[in-house]
PDB file of N, CA and C in Angstrom:
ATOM      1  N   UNK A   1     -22.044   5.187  23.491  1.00  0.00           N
ATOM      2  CA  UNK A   1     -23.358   5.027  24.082  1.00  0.00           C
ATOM      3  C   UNK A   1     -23.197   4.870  25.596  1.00  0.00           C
ATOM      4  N   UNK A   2     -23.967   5.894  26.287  1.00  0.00           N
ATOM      5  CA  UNK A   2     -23.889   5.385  27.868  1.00  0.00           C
ATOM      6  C   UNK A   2     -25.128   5.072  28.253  1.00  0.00           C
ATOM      7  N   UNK A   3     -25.147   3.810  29.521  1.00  0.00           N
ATOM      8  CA  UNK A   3     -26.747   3.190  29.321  1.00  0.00           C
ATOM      9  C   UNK A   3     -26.547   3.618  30.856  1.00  0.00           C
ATOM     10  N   UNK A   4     -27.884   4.737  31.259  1.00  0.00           N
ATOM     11  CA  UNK A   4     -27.676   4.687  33.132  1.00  0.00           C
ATOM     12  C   UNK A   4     -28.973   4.454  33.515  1.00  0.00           C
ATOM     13  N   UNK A   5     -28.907   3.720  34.682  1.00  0.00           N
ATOM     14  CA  UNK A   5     -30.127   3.558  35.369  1.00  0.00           C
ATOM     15  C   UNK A   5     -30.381   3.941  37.011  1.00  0.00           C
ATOM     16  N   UNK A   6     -30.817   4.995  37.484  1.00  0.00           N
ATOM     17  CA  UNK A   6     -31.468   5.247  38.685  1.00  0.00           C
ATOM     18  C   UNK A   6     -32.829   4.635  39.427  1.00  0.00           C
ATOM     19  N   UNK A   7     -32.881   5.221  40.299  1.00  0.00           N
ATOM     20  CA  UNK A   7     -34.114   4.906  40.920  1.00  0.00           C
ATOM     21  C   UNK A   7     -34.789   5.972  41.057  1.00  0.00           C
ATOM     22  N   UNK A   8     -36.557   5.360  40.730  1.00  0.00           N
ATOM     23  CA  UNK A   8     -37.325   6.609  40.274  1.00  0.00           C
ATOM     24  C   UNK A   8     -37.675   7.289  41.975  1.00  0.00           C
ATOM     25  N   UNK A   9     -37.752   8.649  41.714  1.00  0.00           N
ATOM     26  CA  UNK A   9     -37.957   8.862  43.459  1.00  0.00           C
ATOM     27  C   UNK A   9     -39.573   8.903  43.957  1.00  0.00           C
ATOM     28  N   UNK A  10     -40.457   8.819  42.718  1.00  0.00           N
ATOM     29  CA  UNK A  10     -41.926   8.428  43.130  1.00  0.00           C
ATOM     30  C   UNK A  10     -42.168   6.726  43.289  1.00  0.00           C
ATOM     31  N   UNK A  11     -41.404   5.791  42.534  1.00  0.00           N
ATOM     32  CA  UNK A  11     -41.858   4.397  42.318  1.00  0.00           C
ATOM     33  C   UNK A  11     -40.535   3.452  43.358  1.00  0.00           C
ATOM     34  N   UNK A  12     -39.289   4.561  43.487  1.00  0.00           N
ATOM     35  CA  UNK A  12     -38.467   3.361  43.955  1.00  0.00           C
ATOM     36  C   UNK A  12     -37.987   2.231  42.899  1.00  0.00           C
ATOM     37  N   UNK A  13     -38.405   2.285  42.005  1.00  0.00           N
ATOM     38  CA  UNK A  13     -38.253   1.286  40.944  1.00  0.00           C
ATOM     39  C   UNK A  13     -37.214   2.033  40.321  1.00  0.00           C
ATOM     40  N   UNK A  14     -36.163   0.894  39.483  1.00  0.00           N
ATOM     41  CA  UNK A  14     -34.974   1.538  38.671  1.00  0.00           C
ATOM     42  C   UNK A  14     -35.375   1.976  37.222  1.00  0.00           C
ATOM     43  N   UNK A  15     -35.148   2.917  36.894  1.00  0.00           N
ATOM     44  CA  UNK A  15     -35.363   3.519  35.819  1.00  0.00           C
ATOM     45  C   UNK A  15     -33.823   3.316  34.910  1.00  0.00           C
ATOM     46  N   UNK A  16     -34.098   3.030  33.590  1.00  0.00           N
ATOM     47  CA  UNK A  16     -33.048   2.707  32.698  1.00  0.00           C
ATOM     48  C   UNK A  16     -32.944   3.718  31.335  1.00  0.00           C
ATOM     49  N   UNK A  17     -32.126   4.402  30.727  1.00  0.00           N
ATOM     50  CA  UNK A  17     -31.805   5.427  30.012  1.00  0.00           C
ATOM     51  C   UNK A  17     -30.637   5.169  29.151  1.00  0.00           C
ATOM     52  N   UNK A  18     -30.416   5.098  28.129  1.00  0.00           N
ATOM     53  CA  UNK A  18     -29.394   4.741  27.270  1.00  0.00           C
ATOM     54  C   UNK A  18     -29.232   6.426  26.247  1.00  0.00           C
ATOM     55  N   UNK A  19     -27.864   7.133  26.537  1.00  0.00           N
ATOM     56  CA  UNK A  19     -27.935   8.134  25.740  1.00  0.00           C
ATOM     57  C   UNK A  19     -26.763   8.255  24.646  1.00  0.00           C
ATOM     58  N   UNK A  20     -26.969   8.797  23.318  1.00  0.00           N
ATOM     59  CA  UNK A  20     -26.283   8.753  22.533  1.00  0.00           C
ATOM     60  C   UNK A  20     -25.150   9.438  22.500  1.00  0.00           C
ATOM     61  N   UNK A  21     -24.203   9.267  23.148  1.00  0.00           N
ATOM     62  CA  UNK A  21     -23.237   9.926  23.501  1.00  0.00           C
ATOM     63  C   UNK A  21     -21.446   9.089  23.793  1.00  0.00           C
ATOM     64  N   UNK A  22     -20.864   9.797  22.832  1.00  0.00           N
ATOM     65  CA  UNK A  22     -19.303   9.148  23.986  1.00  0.00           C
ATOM     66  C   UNK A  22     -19.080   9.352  24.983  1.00  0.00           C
ATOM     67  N   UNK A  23     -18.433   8.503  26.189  1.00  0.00           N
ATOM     68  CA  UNK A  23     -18.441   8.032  27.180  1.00  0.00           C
ATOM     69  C   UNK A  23     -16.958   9.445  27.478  1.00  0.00           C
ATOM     70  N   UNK A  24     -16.269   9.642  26.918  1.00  0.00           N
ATOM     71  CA  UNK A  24     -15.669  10.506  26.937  1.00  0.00           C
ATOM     72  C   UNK A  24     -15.976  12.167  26.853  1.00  0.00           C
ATOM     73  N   UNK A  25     -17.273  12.353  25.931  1.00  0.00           N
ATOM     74  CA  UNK A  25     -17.862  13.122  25.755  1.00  0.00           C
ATOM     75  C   UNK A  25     -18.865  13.524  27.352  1.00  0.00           C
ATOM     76  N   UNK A  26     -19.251  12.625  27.380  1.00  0.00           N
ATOM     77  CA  UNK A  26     -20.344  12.632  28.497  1.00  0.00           C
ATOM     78  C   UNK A  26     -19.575  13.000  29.673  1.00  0.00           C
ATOM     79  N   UNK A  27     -18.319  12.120  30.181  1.00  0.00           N
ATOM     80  CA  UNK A  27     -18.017  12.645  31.027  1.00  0.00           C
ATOM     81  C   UNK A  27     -17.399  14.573  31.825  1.00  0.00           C
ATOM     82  N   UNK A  28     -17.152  14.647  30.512  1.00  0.00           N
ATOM     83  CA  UNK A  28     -16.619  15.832  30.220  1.00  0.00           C
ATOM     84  C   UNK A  28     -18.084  17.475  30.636  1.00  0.00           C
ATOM     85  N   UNK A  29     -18.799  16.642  29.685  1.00  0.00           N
ATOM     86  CA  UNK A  29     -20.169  17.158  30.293  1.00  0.00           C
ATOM     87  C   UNK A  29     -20.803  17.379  31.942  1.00  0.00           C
ATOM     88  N   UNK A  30     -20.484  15.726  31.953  1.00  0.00           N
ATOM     89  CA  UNK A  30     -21.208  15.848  33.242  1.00  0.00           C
ATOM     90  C   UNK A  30     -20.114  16.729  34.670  1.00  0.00           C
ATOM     91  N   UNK A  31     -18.819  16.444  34.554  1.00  0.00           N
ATOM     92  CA  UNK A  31     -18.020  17.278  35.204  1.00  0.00           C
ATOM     93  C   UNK A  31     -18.169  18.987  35.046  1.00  0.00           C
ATOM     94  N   UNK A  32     -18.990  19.453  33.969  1.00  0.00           N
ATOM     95  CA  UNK A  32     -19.127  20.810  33.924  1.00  0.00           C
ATOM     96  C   UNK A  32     -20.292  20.935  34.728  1.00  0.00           C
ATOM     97  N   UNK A  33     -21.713  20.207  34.704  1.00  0.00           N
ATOM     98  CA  UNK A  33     -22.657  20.127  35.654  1.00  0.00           C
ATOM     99  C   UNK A  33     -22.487  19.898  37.107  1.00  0.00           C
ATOM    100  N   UNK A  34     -21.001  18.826  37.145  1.00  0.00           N
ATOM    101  CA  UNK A  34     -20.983  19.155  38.460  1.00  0.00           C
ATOM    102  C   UNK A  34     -20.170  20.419  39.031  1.00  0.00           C
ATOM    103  N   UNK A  35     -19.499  21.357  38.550  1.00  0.00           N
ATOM    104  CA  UNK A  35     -19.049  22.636  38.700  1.00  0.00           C
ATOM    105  C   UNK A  35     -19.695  23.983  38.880  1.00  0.00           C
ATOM    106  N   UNK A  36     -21.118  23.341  38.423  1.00  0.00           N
ATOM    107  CA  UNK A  36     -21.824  24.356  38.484  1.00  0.00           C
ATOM    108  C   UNK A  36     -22.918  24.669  37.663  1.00  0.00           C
ATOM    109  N   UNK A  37     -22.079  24.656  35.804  1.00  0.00           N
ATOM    110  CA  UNK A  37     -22.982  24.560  34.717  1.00  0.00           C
ATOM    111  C   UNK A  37     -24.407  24.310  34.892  1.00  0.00           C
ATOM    112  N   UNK A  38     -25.756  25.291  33.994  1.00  0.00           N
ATOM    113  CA  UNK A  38     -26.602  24.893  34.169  1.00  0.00           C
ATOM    114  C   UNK A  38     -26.668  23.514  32.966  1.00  0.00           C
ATOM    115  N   UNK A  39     -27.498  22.864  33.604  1.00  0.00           N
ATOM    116  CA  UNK A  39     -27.808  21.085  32.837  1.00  0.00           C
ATOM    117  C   UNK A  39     -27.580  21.316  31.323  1.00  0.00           C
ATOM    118  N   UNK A  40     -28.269  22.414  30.866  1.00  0.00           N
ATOM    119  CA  UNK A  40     -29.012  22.526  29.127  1.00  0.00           C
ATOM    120  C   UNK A  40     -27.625  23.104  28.895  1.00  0.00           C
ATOM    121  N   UNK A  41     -27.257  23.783  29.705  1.00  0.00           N
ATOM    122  CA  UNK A  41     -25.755  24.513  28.881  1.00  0.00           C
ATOM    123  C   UNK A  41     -24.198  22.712  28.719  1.00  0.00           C
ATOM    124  N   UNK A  42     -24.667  22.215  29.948  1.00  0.00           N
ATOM    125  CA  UNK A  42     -23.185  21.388  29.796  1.00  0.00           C
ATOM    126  C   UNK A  42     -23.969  20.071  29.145  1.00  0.00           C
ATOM    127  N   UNK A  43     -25.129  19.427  28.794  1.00  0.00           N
ATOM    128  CA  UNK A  43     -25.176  18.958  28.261  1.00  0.00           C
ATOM    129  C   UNK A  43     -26.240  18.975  26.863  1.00  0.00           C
ATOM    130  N   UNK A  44     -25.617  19.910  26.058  1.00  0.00           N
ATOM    131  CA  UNK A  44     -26.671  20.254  24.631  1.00  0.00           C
ATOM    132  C   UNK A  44     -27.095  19.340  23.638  1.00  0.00           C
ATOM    133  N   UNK A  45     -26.742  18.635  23.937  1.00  0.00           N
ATOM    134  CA  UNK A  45     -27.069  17.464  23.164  1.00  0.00           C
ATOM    135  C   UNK A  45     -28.015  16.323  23.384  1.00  0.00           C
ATOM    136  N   UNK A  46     -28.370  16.756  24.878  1.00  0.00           N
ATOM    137  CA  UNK A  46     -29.608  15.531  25.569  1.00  0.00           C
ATOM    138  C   UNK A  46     -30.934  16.569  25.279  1.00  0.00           C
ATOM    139  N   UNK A  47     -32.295  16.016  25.009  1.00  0.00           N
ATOM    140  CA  UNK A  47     -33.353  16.626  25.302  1.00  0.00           C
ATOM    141  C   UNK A  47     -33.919  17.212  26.595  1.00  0.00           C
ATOM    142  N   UNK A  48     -35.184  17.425  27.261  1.00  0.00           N
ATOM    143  CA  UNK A  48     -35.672  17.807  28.255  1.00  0.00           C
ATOM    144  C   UNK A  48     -35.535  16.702  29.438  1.00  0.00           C
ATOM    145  N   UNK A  49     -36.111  15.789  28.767  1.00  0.00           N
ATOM    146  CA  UNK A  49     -36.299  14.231  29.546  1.00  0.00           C
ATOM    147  C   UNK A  49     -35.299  13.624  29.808  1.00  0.00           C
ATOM    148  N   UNK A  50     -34.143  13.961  28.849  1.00  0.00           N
ATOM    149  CA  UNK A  50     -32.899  13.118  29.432  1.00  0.00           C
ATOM    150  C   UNK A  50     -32.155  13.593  30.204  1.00  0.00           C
ATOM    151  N   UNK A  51     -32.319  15.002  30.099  1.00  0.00           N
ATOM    152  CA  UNK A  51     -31.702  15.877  31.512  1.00  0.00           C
ATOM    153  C   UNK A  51     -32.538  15.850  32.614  1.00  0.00           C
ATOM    154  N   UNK A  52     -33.711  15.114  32.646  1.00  0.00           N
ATOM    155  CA  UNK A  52     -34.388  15.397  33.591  1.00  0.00           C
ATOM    156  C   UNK A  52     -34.067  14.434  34.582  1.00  0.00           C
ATOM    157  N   UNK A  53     -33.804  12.844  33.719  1.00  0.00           N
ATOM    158  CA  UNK A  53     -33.563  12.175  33.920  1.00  0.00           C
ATOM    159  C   UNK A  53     -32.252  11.721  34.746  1.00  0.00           C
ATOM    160  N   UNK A  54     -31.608  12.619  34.194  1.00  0.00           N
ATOM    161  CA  UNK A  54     -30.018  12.678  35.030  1.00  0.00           C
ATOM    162  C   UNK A  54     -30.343  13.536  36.286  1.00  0.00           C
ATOM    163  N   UNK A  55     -30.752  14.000  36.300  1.00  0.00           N
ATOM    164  CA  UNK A  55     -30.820  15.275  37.479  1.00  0.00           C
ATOM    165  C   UNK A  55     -31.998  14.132  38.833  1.00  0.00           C
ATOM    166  N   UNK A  56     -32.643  13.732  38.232  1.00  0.00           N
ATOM    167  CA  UNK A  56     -33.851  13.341  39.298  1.00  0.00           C
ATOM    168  C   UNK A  56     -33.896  12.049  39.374  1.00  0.00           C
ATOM    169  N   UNK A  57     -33.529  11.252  38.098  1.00  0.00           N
ATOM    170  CA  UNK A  57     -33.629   9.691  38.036  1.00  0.00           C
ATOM    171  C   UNK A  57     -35.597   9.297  37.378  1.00  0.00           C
ATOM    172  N   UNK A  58     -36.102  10.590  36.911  1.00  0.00           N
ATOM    173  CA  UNK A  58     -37.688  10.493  36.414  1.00  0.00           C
ATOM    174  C   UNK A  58     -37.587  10.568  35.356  1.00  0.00           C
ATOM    175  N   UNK A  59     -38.662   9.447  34.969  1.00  0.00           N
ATOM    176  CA  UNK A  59     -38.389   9.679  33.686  1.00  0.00           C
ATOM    177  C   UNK A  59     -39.938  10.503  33.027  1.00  0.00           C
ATOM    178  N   UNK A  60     -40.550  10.147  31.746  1.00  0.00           N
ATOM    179  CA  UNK A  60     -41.629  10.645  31.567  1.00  0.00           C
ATOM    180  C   UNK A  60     -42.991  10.204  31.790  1.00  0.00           C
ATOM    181  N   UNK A  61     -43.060   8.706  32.013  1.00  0.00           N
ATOM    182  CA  UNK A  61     -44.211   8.178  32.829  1.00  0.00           C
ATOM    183  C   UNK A  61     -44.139   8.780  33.899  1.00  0.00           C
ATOM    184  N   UNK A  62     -42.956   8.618  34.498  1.00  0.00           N
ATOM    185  CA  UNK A  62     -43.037   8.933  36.510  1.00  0.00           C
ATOM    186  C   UNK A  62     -43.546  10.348  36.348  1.00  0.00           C
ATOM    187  N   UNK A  63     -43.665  11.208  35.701  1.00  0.00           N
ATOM    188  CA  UNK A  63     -44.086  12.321  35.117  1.00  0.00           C
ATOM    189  C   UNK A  63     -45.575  12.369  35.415  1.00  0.00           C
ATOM    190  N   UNK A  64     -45.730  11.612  34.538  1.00  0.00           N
ATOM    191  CA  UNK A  64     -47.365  11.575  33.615  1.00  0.00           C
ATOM    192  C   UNK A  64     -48.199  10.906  35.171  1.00  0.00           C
ATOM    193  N   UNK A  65     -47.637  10.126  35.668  1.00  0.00           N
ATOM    194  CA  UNK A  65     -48.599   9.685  37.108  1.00  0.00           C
ATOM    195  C   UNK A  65     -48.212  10.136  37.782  1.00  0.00           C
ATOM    196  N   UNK A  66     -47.369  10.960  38.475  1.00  0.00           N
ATOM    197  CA  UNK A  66     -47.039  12.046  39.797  1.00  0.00           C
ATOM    198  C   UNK A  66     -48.280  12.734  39.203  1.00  0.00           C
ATOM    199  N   UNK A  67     -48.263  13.538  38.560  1.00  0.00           N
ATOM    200  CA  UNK A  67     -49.448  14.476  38.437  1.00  0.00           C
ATOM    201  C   UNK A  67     -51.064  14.022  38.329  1.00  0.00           C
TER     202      UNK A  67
END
């Protein structure tokens, strides 16, 4: 399980995310995203929101009130 938390870039407030994943697994992932990989290809196993989440630090409220 990896638990990450950013800061949202509309609220400034920390946003918290816990994903089901080995920590070994994940990293492995996220080193292909940083190489280049698009998000959905190096990490197939997260949904929309949790990649969104990694990429921007938003989650789906910060979503729902930006707009």
């Amino acid at each position: 399980m990896i638990h990450l938390c950013k800061p949202s870039p509309i609220t400034g407030e920390s946003n918290c995310m816990s994903f089901d994943v080995e920590p070994t697994t994940f990293d492995a992932c996220f080193a292909k995203w940083e190489k280049g990989e698009l998000i959905q290809k190096a990490f197939p196993m997260l949904n929309a929101d949790e990649r969104e989440f990694l990429m921007t630090g938003m989650t789906n409220s910060d979503w729902k009130n930006y707009v």
